[in-house]
Protein backbone atom coordinates (compact mmCIF):
# COMPACT_ATOMS: atom_id res chain seq x y z
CA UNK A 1 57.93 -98.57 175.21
CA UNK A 2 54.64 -96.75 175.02
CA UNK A 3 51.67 -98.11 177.00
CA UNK A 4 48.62 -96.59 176.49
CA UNK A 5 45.82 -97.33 179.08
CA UNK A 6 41.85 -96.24 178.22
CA UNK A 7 38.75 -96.19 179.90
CA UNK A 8 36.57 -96.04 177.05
CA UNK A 9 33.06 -96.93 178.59
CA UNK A 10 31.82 -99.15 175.89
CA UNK A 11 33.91 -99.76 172.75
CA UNK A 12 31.33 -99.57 170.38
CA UNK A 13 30.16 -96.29 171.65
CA UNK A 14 34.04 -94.74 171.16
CA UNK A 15 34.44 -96.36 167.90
CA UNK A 16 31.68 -94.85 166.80
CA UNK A 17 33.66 -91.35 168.18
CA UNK A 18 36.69 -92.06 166.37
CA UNK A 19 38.66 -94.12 168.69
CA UNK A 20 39.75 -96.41 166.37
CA UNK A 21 41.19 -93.65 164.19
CA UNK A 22 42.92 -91.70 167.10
CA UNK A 23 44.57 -95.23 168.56
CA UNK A 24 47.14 -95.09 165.39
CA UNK A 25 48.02 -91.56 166.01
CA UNK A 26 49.24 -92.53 169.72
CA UNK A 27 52.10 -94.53 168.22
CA UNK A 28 51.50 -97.23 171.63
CA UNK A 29 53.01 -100.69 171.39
CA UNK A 30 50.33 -102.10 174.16
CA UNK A 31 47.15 -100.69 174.62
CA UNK A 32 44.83 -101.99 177.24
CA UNK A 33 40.85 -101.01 176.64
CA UNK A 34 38.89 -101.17 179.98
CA UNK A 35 34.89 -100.92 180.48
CA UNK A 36 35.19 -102.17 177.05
CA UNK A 37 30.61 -103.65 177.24
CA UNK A 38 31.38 -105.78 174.24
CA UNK A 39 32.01 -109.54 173.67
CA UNK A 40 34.82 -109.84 170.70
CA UNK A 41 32.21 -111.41 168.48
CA UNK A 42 30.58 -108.30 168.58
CA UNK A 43 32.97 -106.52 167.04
CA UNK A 44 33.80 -106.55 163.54
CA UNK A 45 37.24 -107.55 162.42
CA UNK A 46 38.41 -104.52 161.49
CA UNK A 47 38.22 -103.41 164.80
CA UNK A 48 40.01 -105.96 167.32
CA UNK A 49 43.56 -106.43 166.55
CA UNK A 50 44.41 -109.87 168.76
CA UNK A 51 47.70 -111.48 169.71
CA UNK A 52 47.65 -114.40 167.29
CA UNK A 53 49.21 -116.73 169.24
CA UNK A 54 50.03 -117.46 173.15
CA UNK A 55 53.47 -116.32 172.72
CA UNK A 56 52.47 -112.97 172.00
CA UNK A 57 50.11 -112.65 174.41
CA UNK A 58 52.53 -113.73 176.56
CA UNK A 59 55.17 -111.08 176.02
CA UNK A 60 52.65 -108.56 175.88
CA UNK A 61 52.04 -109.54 179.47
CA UNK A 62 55.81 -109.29 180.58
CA UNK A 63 55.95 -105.77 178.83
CA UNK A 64 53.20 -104.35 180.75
CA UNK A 65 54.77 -106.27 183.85
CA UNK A 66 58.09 -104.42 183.41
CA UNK A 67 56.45 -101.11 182.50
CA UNK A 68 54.60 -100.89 185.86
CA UNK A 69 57.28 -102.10 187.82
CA UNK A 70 59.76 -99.55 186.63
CA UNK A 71 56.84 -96.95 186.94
CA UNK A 72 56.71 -98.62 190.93
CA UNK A 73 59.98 -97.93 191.45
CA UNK A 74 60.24 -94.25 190.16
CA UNK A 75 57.42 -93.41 192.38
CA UNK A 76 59.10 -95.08 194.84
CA UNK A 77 62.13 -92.84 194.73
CA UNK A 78 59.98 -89.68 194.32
CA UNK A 79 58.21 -90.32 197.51
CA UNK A 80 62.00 -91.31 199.26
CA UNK A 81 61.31 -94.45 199.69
């Protein structure tokens, strides 16, 4: 599983640099947008991609869950602990 995490300081702004082009080419199967500065209704449709229903938001959640607890516990054996 790919999880692709972005600080993108305002959507808009890095849409308007090509993020929405570049996201594809990343291959991710979550990606999480933070200091996104936009409401969804001000984004056009083309440009927010939702989890339709609660289920999938729901398993979305458990992936990224997993993901950062296996990511816990390799850094937990790097540091020996």
């Amino acid at each position: 599983m790919r999880i692709l995490t972005l600080n993108c300081n305002g959507v808009r702004s890095a849409a308007s640099k090509g993020l929405f082009d570049w996201l594809p080419s990343q291959a991710a199967d979550v990606v999480c947008l933070q200091e996104t500065k936009a409401q969804e209704h001000q984004l056009g449709d083309s440009q927010v991609v939702r989890a339709d229903t609660l289920e999938r938001r729901q398993q979305a959640v458990e992936h990224v869950v997993a993901a950062a607890e296996v990511a816990a516990a390799i850094d937990r054996d790097q540091v020996g602990g």
